[in-house]
N, C-alpha and C. Protein backbone atom coordinates (compact mmCIF):
# COMPACT_ATOMS: atom_id res chain seq x y z
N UNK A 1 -10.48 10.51 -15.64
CA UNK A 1 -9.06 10.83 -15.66
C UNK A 1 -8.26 9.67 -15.11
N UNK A 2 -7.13 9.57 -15.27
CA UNK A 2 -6.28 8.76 -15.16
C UNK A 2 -5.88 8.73 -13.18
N UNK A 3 -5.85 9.74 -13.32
CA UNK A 3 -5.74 9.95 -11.35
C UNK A 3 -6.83 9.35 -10.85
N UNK A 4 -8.18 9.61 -11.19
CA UNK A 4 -9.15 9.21 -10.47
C UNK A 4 -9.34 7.53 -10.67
N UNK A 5 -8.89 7.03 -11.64
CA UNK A 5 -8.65 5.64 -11.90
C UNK A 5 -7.52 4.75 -10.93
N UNK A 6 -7.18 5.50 -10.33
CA UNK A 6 -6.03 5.20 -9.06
C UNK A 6 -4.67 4.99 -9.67
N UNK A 7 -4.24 5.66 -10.95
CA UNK A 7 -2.73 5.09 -11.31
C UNK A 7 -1.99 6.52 -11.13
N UNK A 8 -2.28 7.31 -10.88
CA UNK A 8 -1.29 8.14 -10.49
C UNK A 8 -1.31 9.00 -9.16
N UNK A 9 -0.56 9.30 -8.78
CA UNK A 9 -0.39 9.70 -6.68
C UNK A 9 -1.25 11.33 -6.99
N UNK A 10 -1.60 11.44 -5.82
CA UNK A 10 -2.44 12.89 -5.89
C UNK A 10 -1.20 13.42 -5.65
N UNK A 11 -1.63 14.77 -5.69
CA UNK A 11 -0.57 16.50 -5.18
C UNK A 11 0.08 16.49 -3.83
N UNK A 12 1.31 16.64 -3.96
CA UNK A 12 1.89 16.68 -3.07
C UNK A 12 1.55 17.94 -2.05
N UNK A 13 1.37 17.57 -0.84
CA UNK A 13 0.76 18.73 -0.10
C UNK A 13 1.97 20.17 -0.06
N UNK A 14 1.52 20.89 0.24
CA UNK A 14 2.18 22.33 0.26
C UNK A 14 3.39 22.13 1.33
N UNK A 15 2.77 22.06 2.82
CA UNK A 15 3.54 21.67 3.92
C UNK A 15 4.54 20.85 3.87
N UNK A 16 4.22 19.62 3.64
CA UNK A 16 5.21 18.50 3.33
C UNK A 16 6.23 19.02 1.88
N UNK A 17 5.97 19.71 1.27
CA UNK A 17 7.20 20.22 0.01
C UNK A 17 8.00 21.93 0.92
N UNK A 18 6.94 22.31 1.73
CA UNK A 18 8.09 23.40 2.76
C UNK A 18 8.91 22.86 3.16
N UNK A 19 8.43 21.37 4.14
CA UNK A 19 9.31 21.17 5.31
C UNK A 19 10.18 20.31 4.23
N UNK A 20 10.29 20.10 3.61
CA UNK A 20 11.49 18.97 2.76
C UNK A 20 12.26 20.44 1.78
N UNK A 21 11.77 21.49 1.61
CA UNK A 21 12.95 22.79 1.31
C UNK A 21 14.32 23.40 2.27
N UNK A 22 13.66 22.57 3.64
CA UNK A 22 14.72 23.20 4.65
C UNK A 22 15.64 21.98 4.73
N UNK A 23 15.56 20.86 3.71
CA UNK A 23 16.59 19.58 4.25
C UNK A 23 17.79 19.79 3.07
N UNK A 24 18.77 18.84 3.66
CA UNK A 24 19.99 18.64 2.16
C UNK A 24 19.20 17.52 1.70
N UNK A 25 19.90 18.41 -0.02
CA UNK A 25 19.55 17.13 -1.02
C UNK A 25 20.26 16.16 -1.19
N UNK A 26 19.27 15.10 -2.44
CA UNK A 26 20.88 13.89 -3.10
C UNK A 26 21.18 14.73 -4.43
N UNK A 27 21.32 13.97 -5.05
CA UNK A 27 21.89 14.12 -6.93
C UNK A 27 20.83 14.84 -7.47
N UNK A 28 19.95 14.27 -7.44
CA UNK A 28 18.53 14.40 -8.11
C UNK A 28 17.44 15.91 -7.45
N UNK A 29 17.95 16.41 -6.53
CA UNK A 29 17.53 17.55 -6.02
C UNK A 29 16.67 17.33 -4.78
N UNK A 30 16.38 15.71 -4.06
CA UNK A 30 15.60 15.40 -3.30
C UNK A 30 15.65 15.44 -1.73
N UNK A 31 15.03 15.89 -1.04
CA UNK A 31 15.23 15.86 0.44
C UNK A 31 15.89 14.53 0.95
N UNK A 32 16.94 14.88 2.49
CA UNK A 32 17.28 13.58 2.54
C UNK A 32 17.00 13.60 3.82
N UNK A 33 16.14 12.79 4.66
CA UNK A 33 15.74 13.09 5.59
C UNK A 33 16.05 12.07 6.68
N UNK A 34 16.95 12.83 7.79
CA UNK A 34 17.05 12.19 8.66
C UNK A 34 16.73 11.52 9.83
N UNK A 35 15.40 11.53 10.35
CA UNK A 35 14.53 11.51 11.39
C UNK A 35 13.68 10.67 10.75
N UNK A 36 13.31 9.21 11.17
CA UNK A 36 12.14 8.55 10.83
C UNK A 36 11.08 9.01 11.77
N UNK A 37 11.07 9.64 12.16
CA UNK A 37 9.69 10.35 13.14
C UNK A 37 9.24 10.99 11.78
N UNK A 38 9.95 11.42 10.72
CA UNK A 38 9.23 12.54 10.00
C UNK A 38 8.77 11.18 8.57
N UNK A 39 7.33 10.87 8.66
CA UNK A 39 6.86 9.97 8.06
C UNK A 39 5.92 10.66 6.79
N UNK A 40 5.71 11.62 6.36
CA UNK A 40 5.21 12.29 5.46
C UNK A 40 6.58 12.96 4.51
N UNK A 41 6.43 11.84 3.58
CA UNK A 41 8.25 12.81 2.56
C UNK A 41 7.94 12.86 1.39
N UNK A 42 8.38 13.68 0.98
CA UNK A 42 8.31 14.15 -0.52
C UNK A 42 9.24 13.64 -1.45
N UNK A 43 8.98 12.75 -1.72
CA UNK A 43 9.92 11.41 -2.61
C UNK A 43 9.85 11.59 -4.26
N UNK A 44 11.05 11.48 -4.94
CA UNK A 44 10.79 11.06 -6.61
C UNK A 44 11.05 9.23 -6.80
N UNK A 45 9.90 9.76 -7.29
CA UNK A 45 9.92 8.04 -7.64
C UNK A 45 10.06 7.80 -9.08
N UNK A 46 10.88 6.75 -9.57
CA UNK A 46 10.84 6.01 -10.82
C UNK A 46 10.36 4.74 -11.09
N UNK A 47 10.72 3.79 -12.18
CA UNK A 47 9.77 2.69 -11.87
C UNK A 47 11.15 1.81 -12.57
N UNK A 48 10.77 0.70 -12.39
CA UNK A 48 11.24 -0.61 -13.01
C UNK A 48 10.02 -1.69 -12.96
N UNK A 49 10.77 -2.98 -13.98
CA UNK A 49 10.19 -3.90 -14.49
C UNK A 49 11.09 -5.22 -14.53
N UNK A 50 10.80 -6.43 -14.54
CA UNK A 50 11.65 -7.57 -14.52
C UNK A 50 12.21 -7.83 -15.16
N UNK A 51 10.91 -7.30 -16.56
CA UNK A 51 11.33 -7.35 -18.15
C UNK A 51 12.43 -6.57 -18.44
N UNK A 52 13.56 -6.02 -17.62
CA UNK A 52 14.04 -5.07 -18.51
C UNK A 52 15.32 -4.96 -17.12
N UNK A 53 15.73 -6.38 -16.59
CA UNK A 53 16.61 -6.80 -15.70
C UNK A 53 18.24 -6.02 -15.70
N UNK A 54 18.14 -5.60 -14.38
CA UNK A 54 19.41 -5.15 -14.32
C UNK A 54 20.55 -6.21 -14.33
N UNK A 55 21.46 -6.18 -14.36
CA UNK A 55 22.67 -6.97 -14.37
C UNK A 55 22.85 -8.37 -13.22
N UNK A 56 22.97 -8.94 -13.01
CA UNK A 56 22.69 -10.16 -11.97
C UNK A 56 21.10 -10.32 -11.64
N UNK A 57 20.68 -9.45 -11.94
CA UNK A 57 19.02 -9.49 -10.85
C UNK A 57 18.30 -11.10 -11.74
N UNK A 58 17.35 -11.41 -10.93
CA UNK A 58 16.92 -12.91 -11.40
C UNK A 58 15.55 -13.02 -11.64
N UNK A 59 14.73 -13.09 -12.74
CA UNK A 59 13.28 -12.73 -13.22
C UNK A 59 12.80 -11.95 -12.29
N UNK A 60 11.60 -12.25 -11.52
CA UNK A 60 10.72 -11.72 -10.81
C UNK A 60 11.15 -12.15 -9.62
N UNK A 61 12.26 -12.13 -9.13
CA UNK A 61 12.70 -12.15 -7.35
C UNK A 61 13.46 -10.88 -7.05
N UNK A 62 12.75 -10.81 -6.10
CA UNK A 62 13.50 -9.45 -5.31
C UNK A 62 15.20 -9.47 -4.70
N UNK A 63 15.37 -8.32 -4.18
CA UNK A 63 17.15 -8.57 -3.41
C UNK A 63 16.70 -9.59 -2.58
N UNK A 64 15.53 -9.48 -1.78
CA UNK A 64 15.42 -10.63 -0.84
C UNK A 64 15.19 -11.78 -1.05
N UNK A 65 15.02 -12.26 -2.29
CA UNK A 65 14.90 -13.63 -2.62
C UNK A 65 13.22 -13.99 -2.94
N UNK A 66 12.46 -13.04 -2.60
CA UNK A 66 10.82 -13.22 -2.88
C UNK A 66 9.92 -12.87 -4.56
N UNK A 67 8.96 -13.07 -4.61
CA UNK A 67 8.55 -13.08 -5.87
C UNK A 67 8.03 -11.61 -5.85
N UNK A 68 8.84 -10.33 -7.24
CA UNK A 68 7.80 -8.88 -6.95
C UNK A 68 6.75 -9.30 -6.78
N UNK A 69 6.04 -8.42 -6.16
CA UNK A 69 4.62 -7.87 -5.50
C UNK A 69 4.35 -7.21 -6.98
N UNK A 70 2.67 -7.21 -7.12
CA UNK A 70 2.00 -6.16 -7.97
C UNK A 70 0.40 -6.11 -7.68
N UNK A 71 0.22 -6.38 -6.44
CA UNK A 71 -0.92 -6.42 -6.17
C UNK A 71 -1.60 -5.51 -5.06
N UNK A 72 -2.29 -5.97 -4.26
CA UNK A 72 -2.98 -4.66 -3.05
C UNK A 72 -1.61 -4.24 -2.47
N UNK A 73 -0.58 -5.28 -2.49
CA UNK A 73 0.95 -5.34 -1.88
C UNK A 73 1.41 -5.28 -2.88
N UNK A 74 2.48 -4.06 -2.92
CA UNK A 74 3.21 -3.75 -4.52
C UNK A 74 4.48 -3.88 -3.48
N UNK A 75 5.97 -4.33 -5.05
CA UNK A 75 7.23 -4.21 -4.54
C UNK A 75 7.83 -2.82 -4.85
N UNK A 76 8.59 -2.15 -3.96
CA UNK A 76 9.14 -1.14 -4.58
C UNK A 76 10.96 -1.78 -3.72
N UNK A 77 11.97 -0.49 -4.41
CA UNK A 77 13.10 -0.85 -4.58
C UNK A 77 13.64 0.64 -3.87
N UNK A 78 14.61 0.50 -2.75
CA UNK A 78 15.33 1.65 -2.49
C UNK A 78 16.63 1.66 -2.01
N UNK A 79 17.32 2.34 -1.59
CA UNK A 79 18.56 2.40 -1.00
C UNK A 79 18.33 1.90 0.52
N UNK A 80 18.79 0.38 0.54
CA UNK A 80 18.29 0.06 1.92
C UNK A 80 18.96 0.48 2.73
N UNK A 81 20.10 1.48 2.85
CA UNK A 81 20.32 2.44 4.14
C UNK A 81 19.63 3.35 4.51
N UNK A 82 18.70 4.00 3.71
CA UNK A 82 17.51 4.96 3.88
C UNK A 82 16.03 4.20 4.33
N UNK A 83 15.70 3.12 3.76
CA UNK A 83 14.80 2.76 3.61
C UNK A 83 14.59 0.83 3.61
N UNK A 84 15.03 0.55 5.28
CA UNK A 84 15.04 -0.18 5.14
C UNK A 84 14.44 -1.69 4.81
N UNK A 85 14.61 -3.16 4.62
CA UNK A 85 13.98 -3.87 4.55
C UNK A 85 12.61 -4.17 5.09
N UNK A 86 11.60 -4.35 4.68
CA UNK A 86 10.29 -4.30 4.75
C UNK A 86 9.52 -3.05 5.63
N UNK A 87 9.96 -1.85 4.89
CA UNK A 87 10.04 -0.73 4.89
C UNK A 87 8.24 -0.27 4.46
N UNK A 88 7.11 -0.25 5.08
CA UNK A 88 5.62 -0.59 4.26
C UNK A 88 5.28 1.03 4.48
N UNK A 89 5.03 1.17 3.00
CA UNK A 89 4.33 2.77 2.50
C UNK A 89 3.01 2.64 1.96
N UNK A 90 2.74 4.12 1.86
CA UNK A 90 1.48 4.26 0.82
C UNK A 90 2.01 5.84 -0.05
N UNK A 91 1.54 5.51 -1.15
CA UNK A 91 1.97 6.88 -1.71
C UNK A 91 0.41 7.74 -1.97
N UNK A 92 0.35 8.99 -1.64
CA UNK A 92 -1.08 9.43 -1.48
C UNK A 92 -1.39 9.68 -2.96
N UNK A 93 -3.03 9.38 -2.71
CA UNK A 93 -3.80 9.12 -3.58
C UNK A 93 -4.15 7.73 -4.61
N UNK A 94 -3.41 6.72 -3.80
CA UNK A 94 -3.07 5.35 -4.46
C UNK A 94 -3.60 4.32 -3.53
N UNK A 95 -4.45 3.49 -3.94
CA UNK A 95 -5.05 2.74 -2.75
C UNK A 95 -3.60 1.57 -2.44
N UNK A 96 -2.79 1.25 -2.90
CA UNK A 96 -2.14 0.29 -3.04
C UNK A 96 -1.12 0.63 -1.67
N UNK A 97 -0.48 -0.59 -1.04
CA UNK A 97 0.36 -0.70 0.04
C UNK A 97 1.80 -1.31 -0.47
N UNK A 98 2.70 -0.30 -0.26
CA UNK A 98 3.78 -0.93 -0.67
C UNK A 98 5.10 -1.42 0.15
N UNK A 99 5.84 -1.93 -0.37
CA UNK A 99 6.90 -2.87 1.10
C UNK A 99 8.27 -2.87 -0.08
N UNK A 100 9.27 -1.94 0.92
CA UNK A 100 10.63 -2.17 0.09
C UNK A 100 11.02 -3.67 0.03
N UNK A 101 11.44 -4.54 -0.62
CA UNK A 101 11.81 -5.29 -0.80
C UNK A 101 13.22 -5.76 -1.94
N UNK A 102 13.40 -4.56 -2.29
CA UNK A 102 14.62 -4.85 -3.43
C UNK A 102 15.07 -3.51 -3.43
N UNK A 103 15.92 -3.73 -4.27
CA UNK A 103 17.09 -2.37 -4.27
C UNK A 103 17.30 -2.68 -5.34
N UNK A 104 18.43 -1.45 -6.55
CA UNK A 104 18.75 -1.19 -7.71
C UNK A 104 20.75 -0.49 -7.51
N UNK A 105 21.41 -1.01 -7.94
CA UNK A 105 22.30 -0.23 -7.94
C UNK A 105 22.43 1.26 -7.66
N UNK A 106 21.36 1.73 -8.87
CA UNK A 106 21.52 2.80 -9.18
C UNK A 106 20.80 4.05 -8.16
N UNK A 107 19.95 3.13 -7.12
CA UNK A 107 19.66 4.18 -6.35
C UNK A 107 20.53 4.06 -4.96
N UNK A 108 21.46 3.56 -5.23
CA UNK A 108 22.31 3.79 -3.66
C UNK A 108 22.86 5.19 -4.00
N UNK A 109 22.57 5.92 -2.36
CA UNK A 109 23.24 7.17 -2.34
C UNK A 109 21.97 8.01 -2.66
N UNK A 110 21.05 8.00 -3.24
CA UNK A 110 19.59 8.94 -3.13
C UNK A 110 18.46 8.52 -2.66
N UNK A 111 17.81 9.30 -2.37
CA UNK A 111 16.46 8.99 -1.57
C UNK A 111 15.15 8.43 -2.72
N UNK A 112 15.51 8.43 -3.72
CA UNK A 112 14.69 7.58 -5.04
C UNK A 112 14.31 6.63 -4.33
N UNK A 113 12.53 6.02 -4.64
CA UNK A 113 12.00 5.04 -4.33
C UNK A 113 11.65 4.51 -5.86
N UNK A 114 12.10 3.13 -6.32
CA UNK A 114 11.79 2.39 -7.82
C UNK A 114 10.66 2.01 -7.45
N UNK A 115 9.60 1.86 -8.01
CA UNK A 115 8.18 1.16 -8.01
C UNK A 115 8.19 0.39 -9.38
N UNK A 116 7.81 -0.95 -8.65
CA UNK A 116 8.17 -2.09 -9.60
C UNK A 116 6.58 -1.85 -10.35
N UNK A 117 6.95 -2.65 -11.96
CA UNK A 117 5.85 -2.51 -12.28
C UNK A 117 6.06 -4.16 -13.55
N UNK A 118 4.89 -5.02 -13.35
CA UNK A 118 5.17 -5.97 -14.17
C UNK A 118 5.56 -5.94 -15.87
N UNK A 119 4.92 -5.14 -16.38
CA UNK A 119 5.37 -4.48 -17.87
C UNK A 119 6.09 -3.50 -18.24
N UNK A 120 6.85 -3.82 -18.96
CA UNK A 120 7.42 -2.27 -20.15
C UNK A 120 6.48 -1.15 -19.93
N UNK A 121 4.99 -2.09 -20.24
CA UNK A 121 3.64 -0.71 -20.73
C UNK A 121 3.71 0.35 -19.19
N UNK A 122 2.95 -0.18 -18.46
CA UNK A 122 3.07 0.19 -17.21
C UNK A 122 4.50 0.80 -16.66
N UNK A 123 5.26 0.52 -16.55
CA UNK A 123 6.70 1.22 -16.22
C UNK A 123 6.89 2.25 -16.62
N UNK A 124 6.59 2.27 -17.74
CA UNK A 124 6.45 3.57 -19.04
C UNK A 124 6.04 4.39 -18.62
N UNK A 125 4.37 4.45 -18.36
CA UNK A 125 3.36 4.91 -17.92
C UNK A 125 3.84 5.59 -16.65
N UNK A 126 4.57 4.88 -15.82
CA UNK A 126 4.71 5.79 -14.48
C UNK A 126 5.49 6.64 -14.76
N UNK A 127 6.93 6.16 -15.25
CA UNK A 127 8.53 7.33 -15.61
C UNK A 127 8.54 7.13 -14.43
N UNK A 128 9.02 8.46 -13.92
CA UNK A 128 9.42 9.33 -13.05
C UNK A 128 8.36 10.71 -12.51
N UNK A 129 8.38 10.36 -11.06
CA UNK A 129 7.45 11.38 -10.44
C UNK A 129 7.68 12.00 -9.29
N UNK A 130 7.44 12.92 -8.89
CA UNK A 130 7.74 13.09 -7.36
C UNK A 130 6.00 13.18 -6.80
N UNK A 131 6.37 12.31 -5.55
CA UNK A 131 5.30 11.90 -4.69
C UNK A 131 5.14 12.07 -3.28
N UNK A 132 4.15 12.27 -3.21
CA UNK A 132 4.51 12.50 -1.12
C UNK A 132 3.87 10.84 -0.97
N UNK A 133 5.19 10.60 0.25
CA UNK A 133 4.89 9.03 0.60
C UNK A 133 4.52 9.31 2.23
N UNK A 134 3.61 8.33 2.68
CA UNK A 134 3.59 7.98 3.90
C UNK A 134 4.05 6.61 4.48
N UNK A 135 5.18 6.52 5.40
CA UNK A 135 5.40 5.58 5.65
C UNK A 135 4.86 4.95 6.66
N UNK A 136 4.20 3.92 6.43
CA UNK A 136 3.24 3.08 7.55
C UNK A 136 4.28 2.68 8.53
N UNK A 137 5.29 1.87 8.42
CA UNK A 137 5.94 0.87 8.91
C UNK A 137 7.08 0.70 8.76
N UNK A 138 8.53 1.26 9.88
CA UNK A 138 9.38 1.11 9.18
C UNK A 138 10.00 -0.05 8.87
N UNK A 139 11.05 -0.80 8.78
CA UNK A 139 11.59 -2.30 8.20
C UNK A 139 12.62 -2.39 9.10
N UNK A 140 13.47 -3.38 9.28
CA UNK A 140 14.00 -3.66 10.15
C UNK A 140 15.81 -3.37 9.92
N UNK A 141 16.45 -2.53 10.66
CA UNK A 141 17.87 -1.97 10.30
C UNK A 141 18.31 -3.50 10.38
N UNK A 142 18.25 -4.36 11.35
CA UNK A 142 18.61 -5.78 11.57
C UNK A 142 19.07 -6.52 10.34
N UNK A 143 17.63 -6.70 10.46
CA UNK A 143 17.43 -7.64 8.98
C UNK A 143 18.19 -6.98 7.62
N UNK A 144 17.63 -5.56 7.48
CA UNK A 144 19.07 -5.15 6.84
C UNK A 144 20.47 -5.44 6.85
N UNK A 145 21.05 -5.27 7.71
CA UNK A 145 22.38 -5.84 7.94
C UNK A 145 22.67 -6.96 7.46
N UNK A 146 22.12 -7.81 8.37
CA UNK A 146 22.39 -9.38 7.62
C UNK A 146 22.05 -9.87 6.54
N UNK A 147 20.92 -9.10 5.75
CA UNK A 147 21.09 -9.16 4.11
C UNK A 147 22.07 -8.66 3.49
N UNK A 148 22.30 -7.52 3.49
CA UNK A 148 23.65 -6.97 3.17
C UNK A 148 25.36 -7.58 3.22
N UNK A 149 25.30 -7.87 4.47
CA UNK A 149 26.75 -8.78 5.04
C UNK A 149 27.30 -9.14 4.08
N UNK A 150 26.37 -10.27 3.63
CA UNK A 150 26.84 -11.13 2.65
C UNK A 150 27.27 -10.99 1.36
N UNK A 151 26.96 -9.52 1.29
CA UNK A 151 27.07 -9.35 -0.42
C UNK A 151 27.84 -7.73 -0.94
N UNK A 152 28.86 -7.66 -0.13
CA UNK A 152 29.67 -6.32 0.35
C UNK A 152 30.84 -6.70 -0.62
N UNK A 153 30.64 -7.98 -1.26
CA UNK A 153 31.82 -7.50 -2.05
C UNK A 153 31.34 -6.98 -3.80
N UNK A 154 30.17 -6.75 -3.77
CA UNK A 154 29.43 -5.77 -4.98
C UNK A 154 29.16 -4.12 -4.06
N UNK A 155 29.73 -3.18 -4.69
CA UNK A 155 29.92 -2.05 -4.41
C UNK A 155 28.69 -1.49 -3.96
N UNK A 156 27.72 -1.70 -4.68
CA UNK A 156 26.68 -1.03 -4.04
C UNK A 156 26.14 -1.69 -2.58
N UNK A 157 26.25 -2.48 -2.92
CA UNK A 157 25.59 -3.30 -1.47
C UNK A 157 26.35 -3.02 -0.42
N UNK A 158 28.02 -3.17 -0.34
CA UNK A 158 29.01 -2.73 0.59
C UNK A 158 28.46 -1.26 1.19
N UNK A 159 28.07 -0.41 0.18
CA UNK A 159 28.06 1.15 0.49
C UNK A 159 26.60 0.99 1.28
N UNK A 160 25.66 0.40 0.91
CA UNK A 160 24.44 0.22 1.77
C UNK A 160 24.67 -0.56 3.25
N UNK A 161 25.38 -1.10 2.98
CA UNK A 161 25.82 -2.29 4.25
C UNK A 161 26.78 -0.73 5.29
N UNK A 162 27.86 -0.57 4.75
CA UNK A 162 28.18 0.28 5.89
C UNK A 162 27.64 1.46 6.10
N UNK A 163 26.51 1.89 5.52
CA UNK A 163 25.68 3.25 5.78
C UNK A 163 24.67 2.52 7.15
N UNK A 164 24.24 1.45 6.95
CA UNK A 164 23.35 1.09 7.48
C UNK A 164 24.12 0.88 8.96
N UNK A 165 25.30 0.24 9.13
CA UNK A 165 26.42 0.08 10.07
C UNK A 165 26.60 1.19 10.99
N UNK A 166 26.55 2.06 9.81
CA UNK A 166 26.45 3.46 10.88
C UNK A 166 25.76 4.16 11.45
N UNK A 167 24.26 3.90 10.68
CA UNK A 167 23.33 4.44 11.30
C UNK A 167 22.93 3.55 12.51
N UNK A 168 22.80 2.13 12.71
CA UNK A 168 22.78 1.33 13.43
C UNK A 168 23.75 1.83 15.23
N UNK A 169 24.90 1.90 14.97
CA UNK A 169 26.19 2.18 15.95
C UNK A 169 25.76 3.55 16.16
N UNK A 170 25.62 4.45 15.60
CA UNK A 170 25.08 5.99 15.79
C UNK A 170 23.61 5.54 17.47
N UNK A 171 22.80 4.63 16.73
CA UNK A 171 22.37 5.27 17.94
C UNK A 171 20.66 5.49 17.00
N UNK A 172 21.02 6.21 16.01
CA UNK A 172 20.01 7.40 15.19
C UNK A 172 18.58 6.57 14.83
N UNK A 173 18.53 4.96 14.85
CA UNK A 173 17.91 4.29 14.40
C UNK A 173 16.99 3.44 15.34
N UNK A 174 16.02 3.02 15.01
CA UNK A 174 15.49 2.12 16.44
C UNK A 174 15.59 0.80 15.75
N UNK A 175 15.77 0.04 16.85
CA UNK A 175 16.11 -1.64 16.56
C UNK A 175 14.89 -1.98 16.56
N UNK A 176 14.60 -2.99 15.64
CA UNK A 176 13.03 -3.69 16.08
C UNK A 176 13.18 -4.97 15.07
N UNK A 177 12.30 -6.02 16.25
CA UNK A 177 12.55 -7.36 15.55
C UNK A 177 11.92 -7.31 14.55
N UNK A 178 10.54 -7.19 15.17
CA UNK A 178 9.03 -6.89 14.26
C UNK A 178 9.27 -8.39 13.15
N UNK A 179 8.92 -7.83 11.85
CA UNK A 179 8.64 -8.92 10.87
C UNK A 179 9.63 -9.40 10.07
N UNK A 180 10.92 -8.40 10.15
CA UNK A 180 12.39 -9.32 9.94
C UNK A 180 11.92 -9.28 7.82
N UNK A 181 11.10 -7.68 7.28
CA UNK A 181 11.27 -7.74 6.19
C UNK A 181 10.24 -8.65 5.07
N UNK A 182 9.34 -9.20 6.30
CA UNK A 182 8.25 -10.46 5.73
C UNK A 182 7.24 -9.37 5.33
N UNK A 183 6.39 -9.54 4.37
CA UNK A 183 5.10 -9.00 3.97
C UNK A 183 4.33 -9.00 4.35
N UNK A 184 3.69 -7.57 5.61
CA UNK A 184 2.75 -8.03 6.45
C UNK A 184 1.22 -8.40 5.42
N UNK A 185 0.62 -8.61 6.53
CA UNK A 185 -0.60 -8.98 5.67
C UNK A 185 -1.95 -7.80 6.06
N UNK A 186 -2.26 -6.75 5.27
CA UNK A 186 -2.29 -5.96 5.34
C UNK A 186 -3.65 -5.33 5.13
């Protein structure tokens, strides 16, 4: 089967789809969860590809300027006020380690995680899924910021930049230098 071949996430556990029934959603019907203590989430994920470039984006470089990941280290793409810069997951049942590193317009404002994928074929292949993710490692609100700063005068980024502003000033977030968004080595 295709699961047992490692390309698609196992079953989302029972527990982890209770405790994400008692949260508010986004657009898409998805938990939005406020507490990074709570590291087991029940995420929909979609996919993208380079081949098939959003509007400004630049071949195979991420928002951060790095080359996608598609290897033991995959790139995925999120709303970096939720999920910030070098943000390192695993989605269960997938041996692969993944590290936010880019963002999409289109997911500012939901808890959607994009999982990059080098082909059309493959991209295809994933769609859209909902997955329980575990987050290893969170990324740095910091380093967020100062990626962001700079680029507030494109709407989405502004709206990520002052979400992140606020969660930062709130208090709600923990500061950490840590790896400043670099790809640990893993």
């Amino acid at each position: 089967s295709t699961r047992s071949a490692g390309f698609l996430p196992g079953e989302v556990d029972l527990a982890v789809k209770a405790a994400a029934a008692t949260l508010p959603v986004d657009k898409y019907g998805r938990p939005t969860y406020f507490s990074e203590s709570i590291r087991h989430r029940y995420v929909r994920t979609t996919s993208y590809s380079h081949q098939e470039n959003e509007v400004g984006a630049v071949g195979r470089l991420s928002a951060m300027g790095t080359t996608l990941k598609y290897g033991r280290v995959r790139s995925a793409a999120a709303d970096w006020s939720r999920y910030p810069v070098g943000t390192i997951f695993r989605i269960k049942g997938l041996p692969h380690v993944y590290v936010v590193d880019d963002y999409g317009s289109g997911l500012v404002g939901t808890n959607t995680i994009d999982i990059y994928h080098p082909t059309l074929r493959l991209m295809r292949k994933w769609a859209t899924r909902d997955t329980e993710i575990h987050v290893v490692r969170w990324g740095s609100w910091e380093r967020t910021a100062n990626l962001l700063r700079g680029r507030t005068r494109h709407e989405h980024c502004a709206r990520m930049y002052y979400a992140t502003m606020a969660k930062i000033n709130s208090g709600r977030v923990v500061q950490r230098g840590g790896l400043g968004g670099q790809t640990p080595s893993l």
